[in-house]
Protein backbone atom coordinates (compact mmCIF):
# COMPACT_ATOMS: atom_id res chain seq x y z
CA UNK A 1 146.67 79.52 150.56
CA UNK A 2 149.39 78.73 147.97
CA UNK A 3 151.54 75.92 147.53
CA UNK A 4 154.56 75.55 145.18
CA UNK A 5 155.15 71.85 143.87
CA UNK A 6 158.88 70.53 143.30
CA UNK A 7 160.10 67.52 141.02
CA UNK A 8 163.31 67.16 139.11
CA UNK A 9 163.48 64.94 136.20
CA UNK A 10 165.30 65.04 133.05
CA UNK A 11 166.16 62.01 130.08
CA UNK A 12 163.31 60.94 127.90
CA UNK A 13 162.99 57.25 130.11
CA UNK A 14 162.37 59.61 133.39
CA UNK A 15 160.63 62.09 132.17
CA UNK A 16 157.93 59.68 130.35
CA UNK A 17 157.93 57.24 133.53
CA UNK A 18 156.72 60.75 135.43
CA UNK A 19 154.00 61.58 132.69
CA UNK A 20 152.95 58.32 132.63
CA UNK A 21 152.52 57.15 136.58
CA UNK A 22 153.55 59.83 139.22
CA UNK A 23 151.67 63.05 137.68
CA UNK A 24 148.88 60.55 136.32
CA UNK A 25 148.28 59.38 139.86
CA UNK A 26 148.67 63.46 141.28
CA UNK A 27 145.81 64.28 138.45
CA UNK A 28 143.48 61.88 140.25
CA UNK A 29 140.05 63.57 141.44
CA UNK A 30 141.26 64.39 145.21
CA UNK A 31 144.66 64.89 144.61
CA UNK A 32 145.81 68.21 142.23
CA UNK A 33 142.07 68.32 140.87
CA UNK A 34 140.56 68.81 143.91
CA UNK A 35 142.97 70.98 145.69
CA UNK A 36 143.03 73.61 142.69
CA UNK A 37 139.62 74.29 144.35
CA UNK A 38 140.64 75.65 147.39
CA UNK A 39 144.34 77.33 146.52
CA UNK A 40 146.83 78.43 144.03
CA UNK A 41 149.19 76.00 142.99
CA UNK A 42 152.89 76.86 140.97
CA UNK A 43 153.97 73.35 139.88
CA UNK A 44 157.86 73.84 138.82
CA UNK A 45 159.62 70.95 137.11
CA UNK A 46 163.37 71.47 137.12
CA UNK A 47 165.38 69.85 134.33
CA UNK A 48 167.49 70.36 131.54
CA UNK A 49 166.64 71.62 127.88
CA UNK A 50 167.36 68.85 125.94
CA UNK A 51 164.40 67.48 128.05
CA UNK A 52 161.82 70.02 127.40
CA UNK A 53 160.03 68.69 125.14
CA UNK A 54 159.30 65.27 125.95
CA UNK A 55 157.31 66.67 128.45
CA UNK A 56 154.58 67.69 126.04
CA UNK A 57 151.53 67.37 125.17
CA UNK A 58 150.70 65.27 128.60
CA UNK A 59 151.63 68.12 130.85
CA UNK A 60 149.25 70.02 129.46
CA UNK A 61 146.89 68.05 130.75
CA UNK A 62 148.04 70.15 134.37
CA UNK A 63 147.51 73.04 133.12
CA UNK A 64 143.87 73.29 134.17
CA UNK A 65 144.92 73.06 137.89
CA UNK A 66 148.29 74.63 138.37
CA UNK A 67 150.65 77.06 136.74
CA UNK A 68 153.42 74.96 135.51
CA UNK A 69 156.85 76.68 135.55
CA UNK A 70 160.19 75.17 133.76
CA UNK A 71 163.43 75.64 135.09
CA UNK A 72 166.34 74.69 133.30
CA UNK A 73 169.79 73.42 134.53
CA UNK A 74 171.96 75.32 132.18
CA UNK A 75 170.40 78.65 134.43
CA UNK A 76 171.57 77.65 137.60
CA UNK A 77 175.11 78.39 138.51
CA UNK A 78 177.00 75.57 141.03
CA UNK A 79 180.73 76.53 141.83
CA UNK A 80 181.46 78.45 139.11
CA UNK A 81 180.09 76.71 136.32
CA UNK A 82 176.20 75.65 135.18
CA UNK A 83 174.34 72.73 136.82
CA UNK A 84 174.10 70.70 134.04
CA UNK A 85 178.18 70.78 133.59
CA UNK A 86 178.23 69.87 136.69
CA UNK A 87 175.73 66.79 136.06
CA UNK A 88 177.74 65.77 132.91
CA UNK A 89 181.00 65.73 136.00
CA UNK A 90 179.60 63.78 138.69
CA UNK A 91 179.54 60.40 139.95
CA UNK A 92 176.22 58.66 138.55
CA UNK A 93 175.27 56.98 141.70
CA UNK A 94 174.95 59.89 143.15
CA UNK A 95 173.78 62.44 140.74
CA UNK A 96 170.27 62.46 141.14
CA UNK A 97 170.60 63.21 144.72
CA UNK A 98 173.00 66.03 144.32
CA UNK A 99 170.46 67.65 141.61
CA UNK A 100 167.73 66.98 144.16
CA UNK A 101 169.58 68.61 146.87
CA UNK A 102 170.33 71.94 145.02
CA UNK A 103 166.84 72.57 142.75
CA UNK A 104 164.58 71.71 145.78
CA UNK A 105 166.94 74.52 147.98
CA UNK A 106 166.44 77.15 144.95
CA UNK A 107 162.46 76.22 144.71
CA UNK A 108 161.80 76.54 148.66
CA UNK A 109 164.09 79.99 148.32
CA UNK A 110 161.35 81.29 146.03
CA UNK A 111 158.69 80.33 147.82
CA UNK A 112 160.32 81.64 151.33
CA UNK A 113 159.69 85.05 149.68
CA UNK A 114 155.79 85.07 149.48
CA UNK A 115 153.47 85.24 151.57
CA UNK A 116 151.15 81.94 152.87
CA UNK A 117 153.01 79.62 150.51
CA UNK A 118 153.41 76.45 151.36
CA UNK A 119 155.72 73.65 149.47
CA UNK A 120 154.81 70.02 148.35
CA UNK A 121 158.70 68.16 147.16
CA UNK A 122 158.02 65.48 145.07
CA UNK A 123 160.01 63.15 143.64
CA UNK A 124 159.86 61.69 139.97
CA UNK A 125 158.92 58.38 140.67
CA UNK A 126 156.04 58.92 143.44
CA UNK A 127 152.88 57.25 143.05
CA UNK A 128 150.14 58.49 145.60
CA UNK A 129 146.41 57.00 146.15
CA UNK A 130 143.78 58.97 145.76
CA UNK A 131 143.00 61.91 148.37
CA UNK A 132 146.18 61.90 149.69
CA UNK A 133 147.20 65.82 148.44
CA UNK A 134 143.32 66.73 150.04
CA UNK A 135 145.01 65.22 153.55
CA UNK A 136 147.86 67.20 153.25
CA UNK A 137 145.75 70.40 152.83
CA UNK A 138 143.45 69.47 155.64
CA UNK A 139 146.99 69.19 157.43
CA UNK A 140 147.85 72.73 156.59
CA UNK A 141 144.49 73.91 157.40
CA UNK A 142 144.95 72.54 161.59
CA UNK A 143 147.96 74.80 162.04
CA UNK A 144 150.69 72.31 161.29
CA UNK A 145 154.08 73.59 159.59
CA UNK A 146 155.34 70.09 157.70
CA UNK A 147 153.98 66.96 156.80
CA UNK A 148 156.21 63.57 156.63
CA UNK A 149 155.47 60.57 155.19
CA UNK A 150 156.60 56.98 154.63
CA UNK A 151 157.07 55.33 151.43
CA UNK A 152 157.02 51.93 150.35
CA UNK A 153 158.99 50.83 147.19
CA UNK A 154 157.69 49.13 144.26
CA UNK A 155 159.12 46.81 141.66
CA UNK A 156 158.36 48.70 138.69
CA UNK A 157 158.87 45.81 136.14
CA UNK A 158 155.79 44.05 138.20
CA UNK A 159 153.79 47.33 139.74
CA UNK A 160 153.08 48.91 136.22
CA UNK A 161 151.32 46.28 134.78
CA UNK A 162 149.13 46.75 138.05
CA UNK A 163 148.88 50.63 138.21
CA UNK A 164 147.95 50.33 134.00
CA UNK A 165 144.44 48.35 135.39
CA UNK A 166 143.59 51.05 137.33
CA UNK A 167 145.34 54.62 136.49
CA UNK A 168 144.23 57.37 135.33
CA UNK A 169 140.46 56.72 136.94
CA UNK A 170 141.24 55.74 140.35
CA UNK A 171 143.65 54.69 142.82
CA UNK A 172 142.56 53.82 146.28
CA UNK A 173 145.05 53.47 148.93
CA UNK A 174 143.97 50.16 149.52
CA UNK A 175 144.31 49.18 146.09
CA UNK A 176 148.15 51.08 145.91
CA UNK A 177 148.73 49.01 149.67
CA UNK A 178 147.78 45.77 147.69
CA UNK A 179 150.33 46.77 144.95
CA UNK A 180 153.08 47.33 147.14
CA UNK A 181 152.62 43.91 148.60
CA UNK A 182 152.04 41.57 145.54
CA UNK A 183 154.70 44.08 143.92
CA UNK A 184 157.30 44.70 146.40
CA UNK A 185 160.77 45.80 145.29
CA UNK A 186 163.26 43.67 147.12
CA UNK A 187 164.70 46.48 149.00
CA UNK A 188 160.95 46.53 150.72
CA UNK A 189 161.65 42.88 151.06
CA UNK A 190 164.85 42.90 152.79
CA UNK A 191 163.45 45.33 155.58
CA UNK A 192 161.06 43.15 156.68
CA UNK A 193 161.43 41.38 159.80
CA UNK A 194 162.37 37.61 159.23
CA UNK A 195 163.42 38.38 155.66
CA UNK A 196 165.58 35.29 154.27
CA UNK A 197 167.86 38.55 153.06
CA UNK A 198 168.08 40.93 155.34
CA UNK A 199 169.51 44.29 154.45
CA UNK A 200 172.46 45.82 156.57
CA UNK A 201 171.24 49.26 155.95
CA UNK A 202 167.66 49.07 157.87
CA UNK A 203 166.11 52.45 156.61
CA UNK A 204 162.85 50.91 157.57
CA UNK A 205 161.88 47.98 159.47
CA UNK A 206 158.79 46.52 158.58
CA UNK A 207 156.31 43.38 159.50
CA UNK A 208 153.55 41.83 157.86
CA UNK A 209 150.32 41.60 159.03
CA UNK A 210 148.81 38.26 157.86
CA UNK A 211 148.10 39.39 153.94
CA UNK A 212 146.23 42.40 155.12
CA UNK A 213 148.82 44.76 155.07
CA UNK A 214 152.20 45.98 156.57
CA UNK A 215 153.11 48.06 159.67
CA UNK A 216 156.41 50.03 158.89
CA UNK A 217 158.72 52.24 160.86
CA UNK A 218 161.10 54.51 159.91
CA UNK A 219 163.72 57.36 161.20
CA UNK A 220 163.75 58.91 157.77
CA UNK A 221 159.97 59.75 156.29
CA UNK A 222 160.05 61.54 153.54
CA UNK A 223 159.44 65.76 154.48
CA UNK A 224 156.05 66.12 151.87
CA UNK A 225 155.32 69.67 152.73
CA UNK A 226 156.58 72.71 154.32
CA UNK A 227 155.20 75.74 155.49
CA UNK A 228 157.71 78.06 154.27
CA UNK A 229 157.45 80.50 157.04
CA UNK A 230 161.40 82.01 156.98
CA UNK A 231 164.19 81.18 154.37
CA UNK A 232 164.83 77.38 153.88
CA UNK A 233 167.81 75.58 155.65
CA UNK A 234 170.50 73.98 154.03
CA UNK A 235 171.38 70.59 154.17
CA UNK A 236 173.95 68.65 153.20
CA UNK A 237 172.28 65.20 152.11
CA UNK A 238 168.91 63.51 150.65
CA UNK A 239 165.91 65.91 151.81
CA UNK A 240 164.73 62.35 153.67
CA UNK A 241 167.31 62.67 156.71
CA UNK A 242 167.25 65.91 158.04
CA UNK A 243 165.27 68.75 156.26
CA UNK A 244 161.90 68.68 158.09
CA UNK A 245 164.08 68.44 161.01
CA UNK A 246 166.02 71.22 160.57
CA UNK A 247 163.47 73.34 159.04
CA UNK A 248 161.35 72.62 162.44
CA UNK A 249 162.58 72.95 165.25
CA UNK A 250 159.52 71.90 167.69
CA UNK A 251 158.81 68.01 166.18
CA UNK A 252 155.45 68.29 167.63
CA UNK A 253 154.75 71.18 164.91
CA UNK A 254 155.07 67.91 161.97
CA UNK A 255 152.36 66.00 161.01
CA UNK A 256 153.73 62.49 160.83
CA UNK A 257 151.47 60.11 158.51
CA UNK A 258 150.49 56.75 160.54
CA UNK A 259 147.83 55.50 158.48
CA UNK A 260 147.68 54.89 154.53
CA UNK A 261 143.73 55.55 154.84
CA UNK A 262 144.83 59.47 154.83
CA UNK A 263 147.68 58.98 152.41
CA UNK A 264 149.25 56.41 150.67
CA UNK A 265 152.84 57.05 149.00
CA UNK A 266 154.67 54.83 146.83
CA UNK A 267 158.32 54.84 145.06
CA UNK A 268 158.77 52.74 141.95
CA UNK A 269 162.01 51.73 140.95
CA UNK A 270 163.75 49.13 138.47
CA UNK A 271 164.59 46.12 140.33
CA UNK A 272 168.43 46.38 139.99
CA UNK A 273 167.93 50.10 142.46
CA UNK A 274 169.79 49.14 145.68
CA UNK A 275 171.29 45.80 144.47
CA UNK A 276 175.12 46.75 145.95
CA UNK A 277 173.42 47.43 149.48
CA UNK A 278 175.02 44.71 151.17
CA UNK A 279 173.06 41.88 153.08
CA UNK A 280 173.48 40.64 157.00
CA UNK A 281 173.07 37.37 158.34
CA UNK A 282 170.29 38.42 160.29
CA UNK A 283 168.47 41.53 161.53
CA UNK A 284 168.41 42.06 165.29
CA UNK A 285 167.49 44.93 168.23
CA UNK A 286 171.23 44.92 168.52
CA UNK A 287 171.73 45.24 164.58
CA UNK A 288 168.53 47.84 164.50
CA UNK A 289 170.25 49.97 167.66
CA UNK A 290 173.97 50.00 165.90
CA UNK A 291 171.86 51.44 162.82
CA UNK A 292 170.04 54.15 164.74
CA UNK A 293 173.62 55.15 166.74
CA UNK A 294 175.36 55.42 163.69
CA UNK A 295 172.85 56.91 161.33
CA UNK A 296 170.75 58.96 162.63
CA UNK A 297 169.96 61.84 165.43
CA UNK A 298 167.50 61.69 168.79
CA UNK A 299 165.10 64.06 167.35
CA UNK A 300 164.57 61.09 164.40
CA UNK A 301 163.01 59.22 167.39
CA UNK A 302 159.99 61.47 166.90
CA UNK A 303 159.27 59.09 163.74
CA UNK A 304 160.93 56.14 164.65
CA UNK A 305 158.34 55.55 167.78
CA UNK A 306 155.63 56.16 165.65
CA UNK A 307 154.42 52.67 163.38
CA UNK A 308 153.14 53.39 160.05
CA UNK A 309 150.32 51.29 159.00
CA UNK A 310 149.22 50.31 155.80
CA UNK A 311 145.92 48.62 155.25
CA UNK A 312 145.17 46.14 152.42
CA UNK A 313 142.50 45.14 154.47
CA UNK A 314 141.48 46.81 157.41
CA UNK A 315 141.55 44.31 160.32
CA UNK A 316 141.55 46.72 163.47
CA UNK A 317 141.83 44.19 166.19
CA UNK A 318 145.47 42.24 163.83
CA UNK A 319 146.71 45.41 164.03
CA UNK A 320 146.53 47.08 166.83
CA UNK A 321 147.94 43.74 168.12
CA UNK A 322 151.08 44.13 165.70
CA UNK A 323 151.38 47.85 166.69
CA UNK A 324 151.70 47.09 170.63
CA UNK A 325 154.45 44.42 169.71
CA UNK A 326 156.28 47.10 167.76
CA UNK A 327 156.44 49.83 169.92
CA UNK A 328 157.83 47.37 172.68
CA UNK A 329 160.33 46.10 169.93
CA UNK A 330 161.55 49.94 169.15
CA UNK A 331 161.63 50.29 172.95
CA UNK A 332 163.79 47.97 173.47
CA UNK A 333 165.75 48.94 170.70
CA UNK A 334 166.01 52.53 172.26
CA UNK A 335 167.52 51.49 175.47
CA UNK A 336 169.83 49.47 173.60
CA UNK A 337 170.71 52.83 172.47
CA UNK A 338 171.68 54.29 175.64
CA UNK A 339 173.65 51.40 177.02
CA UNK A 340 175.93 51.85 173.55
CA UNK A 341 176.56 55.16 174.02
CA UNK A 342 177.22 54.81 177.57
CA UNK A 343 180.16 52.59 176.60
CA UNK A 344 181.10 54.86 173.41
CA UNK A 345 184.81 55.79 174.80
CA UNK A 346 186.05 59.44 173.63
CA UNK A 347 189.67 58.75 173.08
CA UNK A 348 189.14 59.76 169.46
CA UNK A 349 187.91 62.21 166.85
CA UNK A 350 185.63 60.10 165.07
CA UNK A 351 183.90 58.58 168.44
CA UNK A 352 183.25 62.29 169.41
CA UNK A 353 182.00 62.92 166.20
CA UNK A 354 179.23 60.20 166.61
CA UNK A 355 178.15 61.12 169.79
CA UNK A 356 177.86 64.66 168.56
CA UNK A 357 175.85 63.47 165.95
CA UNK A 358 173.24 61.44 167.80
CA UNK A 359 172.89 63.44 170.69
CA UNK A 360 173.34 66.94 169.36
CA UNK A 361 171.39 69.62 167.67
CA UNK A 362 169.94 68.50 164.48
CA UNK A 363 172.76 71.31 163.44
CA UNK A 364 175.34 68.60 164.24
CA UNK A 365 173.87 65.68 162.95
CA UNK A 366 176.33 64.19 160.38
CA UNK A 367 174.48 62.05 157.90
CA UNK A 368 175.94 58.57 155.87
CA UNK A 369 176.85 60.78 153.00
CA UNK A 370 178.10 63.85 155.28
CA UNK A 371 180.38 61.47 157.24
CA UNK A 372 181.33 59.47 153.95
CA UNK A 373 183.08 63.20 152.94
CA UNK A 374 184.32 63.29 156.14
CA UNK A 375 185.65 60.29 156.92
CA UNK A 376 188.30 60.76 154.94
CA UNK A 377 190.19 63.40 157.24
CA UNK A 378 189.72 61.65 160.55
């Protein structure tokens, strides 16, 4: 088996914060270690050249477990000119996700060519527990072709104090689980139910489970892995909202995480990330249902009915109490669903457009950003 690992990063503050947390936390003993045991692993960073060399000497401290392969903006050509021009050109709010969208499409092209390769796309400020790159290898192994996973966010002005007490020896996910909580970034904290600010953009819902931990849900989970079994598909937004989707077609083939005791993923981010994301008076089944309507396709259902739990403490009986509320809450919130689209008139382009989306193929399914570009002409 082979698999081909993804990140782009480039500027000296995002390249070091990479070095110094995300691939610390990969090198762990059943992450990158481990799994060097049982395949081959490519491990190609994509950034610019100006960049290159604040990446050494800690990434040579891969080099033991994976063949590490560099490629550079200025080598890949975007509508006529290089990618880094076209990084110099773009909006900054946006950039990152652009650069994301193209490299990770050239990476999984390479790796479409060979034979049993599979791909792992990271991004640059992951943090994963220990073990969790063995799960997704024992995922492989039982036939599935993806693996998704939720995230929690960090603060990273709190959570690095934290992750410096226990990285580079060990990393549990109970001890990442207790980071996320006594460090959680407050757009974690505005997705949880009863939050004093609740976010109008509900990427994840979330509740609390007495100090012992969190269960989560989520339409978007980030797609971790992919069997690269014919060329890769494109898509038109952040890998989080439709690329597992559309590179599977059968959702039962995707190995959705539920449990942080297999694999525990963390973002970090600055605390200012997601401070113009407006707030709402208060979040609601009816607030929840206009979100999934407007944002998101029925296949994302697959994930959405499926609660994420993440143990700082494992109290079985707390939550599997929390769980059975949650998947009557997301009910509920589905049905809501139907009775809004069952009143969605069709009297213009844009109403079409959203029905389209939701109840389509995953082909048709227009994301925020696609239907930002769009909106435009409707």
């Amino acid at each position: 088996m082979n698999y081909h690992i993804f990140v782009t990063v480039w500027g000296r503050e995002y390249v070091d914060k990479f070095l110094q947390y995300s691939l610390t936390s990969q090198l762990l003993p059943k992450n990158l270690r481990e799994l060097s045991q049982y395949a081959e692993i490519v491990y190609r960073i994509y950034t610019d050249k100006d960049s290159h060399s604040y990446f050494y000497p800690d990434i040579l401290k891969l080099e033991k477990f994976a063949k590490i392969e560099f490629v550079f903006y200025e080598e890949l050509s975007f509508k006529g000119a290089n990618l880094l021009e076209v990084i110099k050109n773009s909006d900054p709010t946006i950039v990152k996700h652009n650069v994301q969208r193209l490299t990770s499409k050239h990476h999984m092209d390479i790796a479409s060519s060979l034979q049993d390769t599979a791909v792992i796309l990271l991004d640059s400020d992951f943090i994963f527990s220990d073990g969790s790159f063995l799960h997704l290898h024992e995922v492989r192994k039982s036939g599935k072709k993806g693996y998704a996973a939720m995230f929690l966010r960090l603060h990273q002005e709190k959570a690095v104090g934290e992750l410096d007490l226990k990285l580079p020896d060990f990393l549990s996910s109970r001890d990442l689980v207790k980071i996320a909580l006594d460090c959680m970034h407050p757009i974690t904290q505005s997705m949880l139910v009863g939050a004093k600010r609740p976010t109008a953009y509900p990427s994840q819902i979330n509740w609390s489970v007495g100090g012992k931990g969190i269960i989560g849900t989520t339409p978007f989970p980030h797609p971790l892995m992919l069997v690269m079994e014919s060329a890769a598909p494109h898509f038109f937004s952040t890998m989080d909202y439709e690329l597992i989707l559309k590179a599977i077609s059968e959702s039962k083939e995707i190995f959705y995480c539920t449990s942080s005791e297999d694999l525990m993923l963390c973002k970090m981010s600055p605390e200012t990330y997601g401070a113009e994301i407006p707030i709402i008076s208060e979040q609601s089944v009816k607030t929840l249902a206009n979100f999934i309507l407007e944002n998101t396709n029925v296949r994302h259902s697959y994930f959405m009915k499926q609660p994420v739990k993440f143990f700082a403490k494992r109290s079985l009986a707390e939550f599997a109490e929390k769980e059975h509320l949650i998947r009557d809450y997301i009910e509920e919130v589905y049905f809501l669903v139907e009775n809004l689209l069952s009143e969605i008139g069709t009297d213009d382009v844009e109403k079409i457009l959203k029905i389209k989306s939701y109840l389509g193929e995953i082909e048709e399914f227009l994301s925020p950003q696609t239907h930002n570009l769009i909106k435009k002409y409707l």
